[in-house]
Protein backbone atom coordinates (compact mmCIF):
# COMPACT_ATOMS: atom_id res chain seq x y z
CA UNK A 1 1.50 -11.05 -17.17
CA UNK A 2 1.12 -11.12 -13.21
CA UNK A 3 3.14 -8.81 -11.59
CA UNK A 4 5.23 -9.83 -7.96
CA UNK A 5 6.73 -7.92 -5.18
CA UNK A 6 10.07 -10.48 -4.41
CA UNK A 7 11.97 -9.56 -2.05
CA UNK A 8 15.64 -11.36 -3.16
CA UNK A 9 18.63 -12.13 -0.04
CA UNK A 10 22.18 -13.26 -1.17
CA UNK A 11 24.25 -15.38 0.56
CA UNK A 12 27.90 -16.07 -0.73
CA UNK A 13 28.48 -19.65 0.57
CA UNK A 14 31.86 -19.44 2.99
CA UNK A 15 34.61 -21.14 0.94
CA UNK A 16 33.59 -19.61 -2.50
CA UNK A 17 36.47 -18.69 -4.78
CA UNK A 18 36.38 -14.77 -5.40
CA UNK A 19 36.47 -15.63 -9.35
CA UNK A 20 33.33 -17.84 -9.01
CA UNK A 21 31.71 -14.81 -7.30
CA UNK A 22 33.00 -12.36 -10.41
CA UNK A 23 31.73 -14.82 -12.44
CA UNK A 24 28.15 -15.18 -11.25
CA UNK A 25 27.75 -11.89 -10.74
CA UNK A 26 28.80 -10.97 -14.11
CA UNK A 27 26.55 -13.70 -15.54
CA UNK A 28 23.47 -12.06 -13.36
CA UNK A 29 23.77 -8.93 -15.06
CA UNK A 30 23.47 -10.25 -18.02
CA UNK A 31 20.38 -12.28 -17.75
CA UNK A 32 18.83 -9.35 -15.61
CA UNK A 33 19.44 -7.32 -18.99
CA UNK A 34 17.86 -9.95 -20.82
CA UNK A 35 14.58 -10.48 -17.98
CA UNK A 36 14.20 -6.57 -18.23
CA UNK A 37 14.17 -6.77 -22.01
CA UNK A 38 11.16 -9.49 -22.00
CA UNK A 39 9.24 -7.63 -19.37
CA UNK A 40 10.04 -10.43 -16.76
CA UNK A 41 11.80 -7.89 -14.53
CA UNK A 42 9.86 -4.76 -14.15
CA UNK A 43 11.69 -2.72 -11.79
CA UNK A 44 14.65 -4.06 -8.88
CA UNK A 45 16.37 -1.91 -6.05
CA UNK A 46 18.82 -2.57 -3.57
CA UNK A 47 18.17 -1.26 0.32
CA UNK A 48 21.07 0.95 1.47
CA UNK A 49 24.18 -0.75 3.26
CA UNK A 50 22.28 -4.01 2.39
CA UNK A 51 23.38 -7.56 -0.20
CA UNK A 52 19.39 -7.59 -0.99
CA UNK A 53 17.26 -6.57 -3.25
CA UNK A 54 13.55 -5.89 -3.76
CA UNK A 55 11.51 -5.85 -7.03
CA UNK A 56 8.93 -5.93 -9.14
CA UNK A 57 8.90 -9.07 -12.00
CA UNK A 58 6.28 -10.48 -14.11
CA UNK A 59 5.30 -13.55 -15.40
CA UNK A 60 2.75 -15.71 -16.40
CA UNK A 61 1.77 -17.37 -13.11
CA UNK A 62 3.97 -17.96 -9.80
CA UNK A 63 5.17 -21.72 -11.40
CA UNK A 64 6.40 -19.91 -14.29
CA UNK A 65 7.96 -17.21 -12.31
CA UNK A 66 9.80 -19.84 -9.84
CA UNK A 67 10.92 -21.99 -13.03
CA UNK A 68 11.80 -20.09 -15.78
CA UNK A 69 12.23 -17.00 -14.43
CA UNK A 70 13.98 -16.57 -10.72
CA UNK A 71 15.55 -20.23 -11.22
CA UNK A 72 17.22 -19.28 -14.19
CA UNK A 73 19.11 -16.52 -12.03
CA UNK A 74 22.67 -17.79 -12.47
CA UNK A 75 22.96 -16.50 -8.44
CA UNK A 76 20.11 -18.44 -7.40
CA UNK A 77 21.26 -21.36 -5.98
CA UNK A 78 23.09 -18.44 -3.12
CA UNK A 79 19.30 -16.80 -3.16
CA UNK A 80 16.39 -16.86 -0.47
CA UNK A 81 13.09 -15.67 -2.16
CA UNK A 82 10.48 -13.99 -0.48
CA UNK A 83 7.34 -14.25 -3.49
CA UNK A 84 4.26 -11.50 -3.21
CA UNK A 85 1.67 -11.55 -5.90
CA UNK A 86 0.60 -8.34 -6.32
CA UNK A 87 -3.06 -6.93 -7.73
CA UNK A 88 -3.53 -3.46 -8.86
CA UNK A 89 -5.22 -1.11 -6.31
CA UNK A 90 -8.03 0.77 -7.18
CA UNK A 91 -5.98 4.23 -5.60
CA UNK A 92 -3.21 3.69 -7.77
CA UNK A 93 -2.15 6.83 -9.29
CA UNK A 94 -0.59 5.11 -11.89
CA UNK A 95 -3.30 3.00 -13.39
CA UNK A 96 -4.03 3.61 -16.64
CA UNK A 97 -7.64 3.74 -16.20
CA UNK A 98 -7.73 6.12 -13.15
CA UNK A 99 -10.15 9.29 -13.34
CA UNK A 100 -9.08 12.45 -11.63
C-alpha cells in the first residue's frame, strides 16, 4: 500500500441538529477503528486548540484512497481534504532497510 500525508478540516454545517453531530461522530469512530484495523489508517493527530486533523493512511492508489477509503468517512460530506502522497526518504531512521 501507498502511504499519504492528509491533512483533514471539519466543518459542522450551521443549522445541524446536535444529535446528528453525536451521531456522526460516533459513527467516525467506529469506522476509524475499523480503517486502523485494515492498515488504511496508519497514524491520525489532532493540532492543539484546533477541529483538524493530520495523518498518515494507506491505500492502494489515490482513487482508491478518495473512494473507498476517505469517502466512506461517515463525516465526510462536513470534510475538506488536503491529499500528499508520500515516498520513503532515504534518511529515514525508521526504514527497515537503513544501515547505521
Amino acid at each position: 500500500m501507498r502511504e499519504f500525508l492528509v491533512e483533514i478540516t471539519t466543518a459542522i454545517p450551521e443549522g445541524t441538529e446536535p444529535a446528528e453531530v453525536d451521531r456522526r461522530r460516533a459513527a467516525e469512530a467506529v469506522r476509524a477503528k475499523e480503517l486502523a484495523a485494515t492498515g488504511n489508517l496508519f497514524r491520525l493527530w489532532r493540532p492543539v486548540g484546533e477541529l483538524r486533523s493530520i495523518g498518515v493512511w494507506r491505500a492502494a492508489d489515490e482513487d482508491e484512497l478518495h473512494e473507498k477509503v476517505l469517502g466512506a468517512l461517515p463525516l465526510r460530506s462536513w470534510m475538506t481534504l488536503t491529499v500528499t502522497p508520500l515516498e520513503s526518504h532515504p534518511n529515514d531512521p525508521g526504514k527497515a532497510d537503513a544501515t547505521v
